[in-house]
N, C-alpha and C. Protein backbone atom coordinates (compact mmCIF):
# COMPACT_ATOMS: atom_id res chain seq x y z
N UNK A 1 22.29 -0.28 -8.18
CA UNK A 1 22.45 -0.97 -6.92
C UNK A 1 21.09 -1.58 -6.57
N UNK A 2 21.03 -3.12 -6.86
CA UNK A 2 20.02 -3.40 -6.07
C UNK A 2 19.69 -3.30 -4.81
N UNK A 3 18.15 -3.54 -4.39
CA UNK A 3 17.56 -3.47 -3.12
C UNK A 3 18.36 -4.28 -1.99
N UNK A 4 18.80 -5.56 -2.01
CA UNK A 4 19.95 -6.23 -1.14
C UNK A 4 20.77 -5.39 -0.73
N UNK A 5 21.40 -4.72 -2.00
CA UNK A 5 23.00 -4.10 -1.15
C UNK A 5 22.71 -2.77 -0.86
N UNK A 6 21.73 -2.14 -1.21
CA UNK A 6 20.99 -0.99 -0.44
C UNK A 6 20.75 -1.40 0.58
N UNK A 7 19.91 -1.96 0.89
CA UNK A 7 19.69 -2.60 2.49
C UNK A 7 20.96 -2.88 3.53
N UNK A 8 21.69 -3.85 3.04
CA UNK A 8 23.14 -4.11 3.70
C UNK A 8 23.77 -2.61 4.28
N UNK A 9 24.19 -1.91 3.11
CA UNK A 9 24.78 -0.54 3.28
C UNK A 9 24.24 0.57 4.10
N UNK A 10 22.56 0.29 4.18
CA UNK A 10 22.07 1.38 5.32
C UNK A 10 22.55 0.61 6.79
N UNK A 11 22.01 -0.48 6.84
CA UNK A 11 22.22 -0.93 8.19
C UNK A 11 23.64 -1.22 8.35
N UNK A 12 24.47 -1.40 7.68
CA UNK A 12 26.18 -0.96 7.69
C UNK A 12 26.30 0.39 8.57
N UNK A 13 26.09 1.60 7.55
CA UNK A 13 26.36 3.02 8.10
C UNK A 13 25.30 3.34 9.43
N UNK A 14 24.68 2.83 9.96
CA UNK A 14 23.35 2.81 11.00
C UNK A 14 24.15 2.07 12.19
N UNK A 15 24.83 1.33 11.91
CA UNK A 15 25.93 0.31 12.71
C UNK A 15 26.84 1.05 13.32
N UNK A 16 27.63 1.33 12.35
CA UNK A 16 28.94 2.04 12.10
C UNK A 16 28.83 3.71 13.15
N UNK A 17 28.11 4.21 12.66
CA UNK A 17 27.66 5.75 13.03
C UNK A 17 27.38 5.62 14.48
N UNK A 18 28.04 6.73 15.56
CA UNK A 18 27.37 6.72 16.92
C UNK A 18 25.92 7.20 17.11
N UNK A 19 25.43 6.66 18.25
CA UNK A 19 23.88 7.16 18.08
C UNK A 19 24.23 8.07 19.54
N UNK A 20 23.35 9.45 19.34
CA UNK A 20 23.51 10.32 20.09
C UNK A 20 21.88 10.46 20.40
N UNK A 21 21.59 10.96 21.82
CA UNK A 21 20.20 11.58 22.24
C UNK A 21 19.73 12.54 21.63
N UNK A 22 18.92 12.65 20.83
CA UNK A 22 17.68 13.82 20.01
C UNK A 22 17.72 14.63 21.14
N UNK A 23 16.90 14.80 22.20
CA UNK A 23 17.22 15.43 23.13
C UNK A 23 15.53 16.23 22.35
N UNK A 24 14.20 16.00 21.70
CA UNK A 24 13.67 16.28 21.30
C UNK A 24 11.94 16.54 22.14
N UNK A 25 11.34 17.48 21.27
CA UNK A 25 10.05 16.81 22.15
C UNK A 25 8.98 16.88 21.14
N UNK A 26 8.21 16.35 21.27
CA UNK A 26 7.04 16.29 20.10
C UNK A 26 5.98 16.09 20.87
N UNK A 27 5.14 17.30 20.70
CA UNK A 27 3.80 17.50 21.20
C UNK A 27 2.77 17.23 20.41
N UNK A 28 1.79 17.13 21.70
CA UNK A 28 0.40 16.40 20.81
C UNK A 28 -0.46 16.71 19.86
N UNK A 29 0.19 17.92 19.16
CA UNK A 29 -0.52 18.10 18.08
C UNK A 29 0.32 17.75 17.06
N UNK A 30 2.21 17.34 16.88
CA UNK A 30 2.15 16.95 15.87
C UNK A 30 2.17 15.47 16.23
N UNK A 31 2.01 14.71 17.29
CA UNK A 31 1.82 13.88 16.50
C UNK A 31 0.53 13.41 17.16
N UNK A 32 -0.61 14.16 16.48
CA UNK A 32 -1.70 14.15 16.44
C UNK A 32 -1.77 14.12 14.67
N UNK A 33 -1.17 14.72 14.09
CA UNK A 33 -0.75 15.01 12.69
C UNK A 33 -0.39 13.97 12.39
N UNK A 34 0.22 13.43 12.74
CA UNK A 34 1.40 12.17 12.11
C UNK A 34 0.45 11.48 12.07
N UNK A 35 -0.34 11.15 13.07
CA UNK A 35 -1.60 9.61 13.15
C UNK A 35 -2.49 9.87 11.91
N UNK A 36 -2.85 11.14 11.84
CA UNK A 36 -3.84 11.17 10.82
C UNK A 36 -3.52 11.12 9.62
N UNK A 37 -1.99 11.59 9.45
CA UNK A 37 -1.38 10.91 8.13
C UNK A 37 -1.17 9.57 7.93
N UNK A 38 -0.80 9.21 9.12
CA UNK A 38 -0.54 7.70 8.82
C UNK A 38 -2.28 6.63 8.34
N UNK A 39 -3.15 7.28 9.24
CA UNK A 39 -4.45 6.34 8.99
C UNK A 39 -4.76 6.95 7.60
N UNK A 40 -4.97 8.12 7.39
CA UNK A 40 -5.51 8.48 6.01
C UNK A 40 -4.85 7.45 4.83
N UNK A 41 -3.44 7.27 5.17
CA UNK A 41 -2.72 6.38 4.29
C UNK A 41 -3.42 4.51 3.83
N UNK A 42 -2.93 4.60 5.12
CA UNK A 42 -3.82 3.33 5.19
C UNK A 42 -5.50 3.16 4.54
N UNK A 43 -6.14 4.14 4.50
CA UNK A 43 -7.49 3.93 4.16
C UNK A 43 -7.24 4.45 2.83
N UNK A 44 -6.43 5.29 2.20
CA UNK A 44 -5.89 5.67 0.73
C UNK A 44 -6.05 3.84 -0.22
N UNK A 45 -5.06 3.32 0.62
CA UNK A 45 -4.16 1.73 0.30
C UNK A 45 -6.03 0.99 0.07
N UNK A 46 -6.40 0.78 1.01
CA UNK A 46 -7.51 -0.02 1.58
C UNK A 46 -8.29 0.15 0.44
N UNK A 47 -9.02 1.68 0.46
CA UNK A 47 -10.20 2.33 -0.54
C UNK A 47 -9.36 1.79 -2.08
N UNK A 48 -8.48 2.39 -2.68
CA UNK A 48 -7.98 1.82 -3.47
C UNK A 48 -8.05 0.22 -4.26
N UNK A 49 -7.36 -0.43 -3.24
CA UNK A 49 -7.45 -1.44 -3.48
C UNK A 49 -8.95 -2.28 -3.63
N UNK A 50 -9.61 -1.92 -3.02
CA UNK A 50 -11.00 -2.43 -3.06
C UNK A 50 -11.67 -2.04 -4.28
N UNK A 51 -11.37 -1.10 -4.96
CA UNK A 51 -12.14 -0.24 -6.00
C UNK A 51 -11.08 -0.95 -7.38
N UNK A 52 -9.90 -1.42 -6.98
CA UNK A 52 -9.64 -2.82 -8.19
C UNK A 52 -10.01 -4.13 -7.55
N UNK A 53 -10.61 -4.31 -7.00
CA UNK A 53 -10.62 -5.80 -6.70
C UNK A 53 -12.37 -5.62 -7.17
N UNK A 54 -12.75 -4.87 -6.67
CA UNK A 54 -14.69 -5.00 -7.70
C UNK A 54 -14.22 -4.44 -9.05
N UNK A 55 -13.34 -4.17 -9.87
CA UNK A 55 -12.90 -3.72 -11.45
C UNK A 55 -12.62 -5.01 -12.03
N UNK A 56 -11.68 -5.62 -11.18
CA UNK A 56 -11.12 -7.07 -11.63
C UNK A 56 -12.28 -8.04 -11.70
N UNK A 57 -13.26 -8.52 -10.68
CA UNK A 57 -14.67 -8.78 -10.55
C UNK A 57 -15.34 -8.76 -10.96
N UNK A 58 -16.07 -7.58 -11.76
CA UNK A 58 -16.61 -6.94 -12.28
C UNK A 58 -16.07 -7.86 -13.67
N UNK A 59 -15.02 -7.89 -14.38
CA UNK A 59 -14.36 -8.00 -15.52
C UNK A 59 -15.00 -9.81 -15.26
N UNK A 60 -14.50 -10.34 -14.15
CA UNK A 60 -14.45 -11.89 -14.56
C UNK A 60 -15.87 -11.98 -14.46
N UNK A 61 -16.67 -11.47 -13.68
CA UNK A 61 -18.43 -12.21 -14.02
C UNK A 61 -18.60 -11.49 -15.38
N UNK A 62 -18.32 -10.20 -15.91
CA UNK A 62 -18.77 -10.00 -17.28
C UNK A 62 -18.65 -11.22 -18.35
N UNK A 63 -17.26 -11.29 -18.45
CA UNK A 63 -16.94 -12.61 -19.03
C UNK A 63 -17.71 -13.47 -19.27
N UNK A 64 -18.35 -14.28 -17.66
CA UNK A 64 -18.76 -15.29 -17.84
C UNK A 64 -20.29 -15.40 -18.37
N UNK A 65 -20.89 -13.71 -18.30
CA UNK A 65 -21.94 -13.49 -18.65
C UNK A 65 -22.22 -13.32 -19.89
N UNK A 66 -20.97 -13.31 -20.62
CA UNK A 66 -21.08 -12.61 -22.41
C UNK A 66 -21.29 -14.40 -22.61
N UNK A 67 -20.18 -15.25 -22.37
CA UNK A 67 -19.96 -16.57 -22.68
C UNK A 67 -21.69 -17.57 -22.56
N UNK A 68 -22.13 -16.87 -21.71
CA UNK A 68 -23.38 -17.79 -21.32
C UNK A 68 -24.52 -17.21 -22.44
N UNK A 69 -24.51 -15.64 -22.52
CA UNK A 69 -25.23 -15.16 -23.10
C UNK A 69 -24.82 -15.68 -24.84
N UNK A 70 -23.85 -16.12 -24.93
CA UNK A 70 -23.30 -16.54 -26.42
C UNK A 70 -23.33 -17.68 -26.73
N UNK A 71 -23.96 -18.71 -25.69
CA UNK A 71 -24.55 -20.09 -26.00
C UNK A 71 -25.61 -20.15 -26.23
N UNK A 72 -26.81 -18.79 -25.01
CA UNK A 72 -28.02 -18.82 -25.40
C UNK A 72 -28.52 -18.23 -26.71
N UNK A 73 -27.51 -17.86 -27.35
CA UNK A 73 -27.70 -16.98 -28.69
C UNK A 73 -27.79 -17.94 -29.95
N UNK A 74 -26.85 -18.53 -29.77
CA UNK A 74 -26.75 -20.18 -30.88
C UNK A 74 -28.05 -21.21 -30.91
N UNK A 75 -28.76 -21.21 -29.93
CA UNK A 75 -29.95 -22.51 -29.83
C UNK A 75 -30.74 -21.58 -30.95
């Protein structure tokens, strides 16, 4: 099942289904918890990504440094 008719079918049964009151309470320590999961995430994503984007970087000036260094090698 692709992602489309997955999608369709949740918000189908989400439709369909009565929504009733939680009737819940959530105190400030969990979601004092929740925030810090959620930012840690985000800086997981962030740190990550930054540490391939100087790998990828890293790769294209090497490149251009072997190429230059391999002209000055020929004279």
């Amino acid at each position: 099942m692709d992602f489309g008719k997955r999608l369709v079918l949740m918000i189908a049964v989400t439709i369909i289904l009565p929504m009733q009151a939680a009737h819940a309470y959530l105190d400030p320590a969990s979601a004092s918890l929740a925030m810090q999961a959620l930012i840690g995430t985000v800086a997981a994503y962030l740190l990550t990504g930054k540490h391939y984007l100087r790998k990828m970087k890293s790769l294209i000036l090497r490149k251009k440094d072997d190429s230059a260094s391999q002209s000055d090698n020929t004279d």
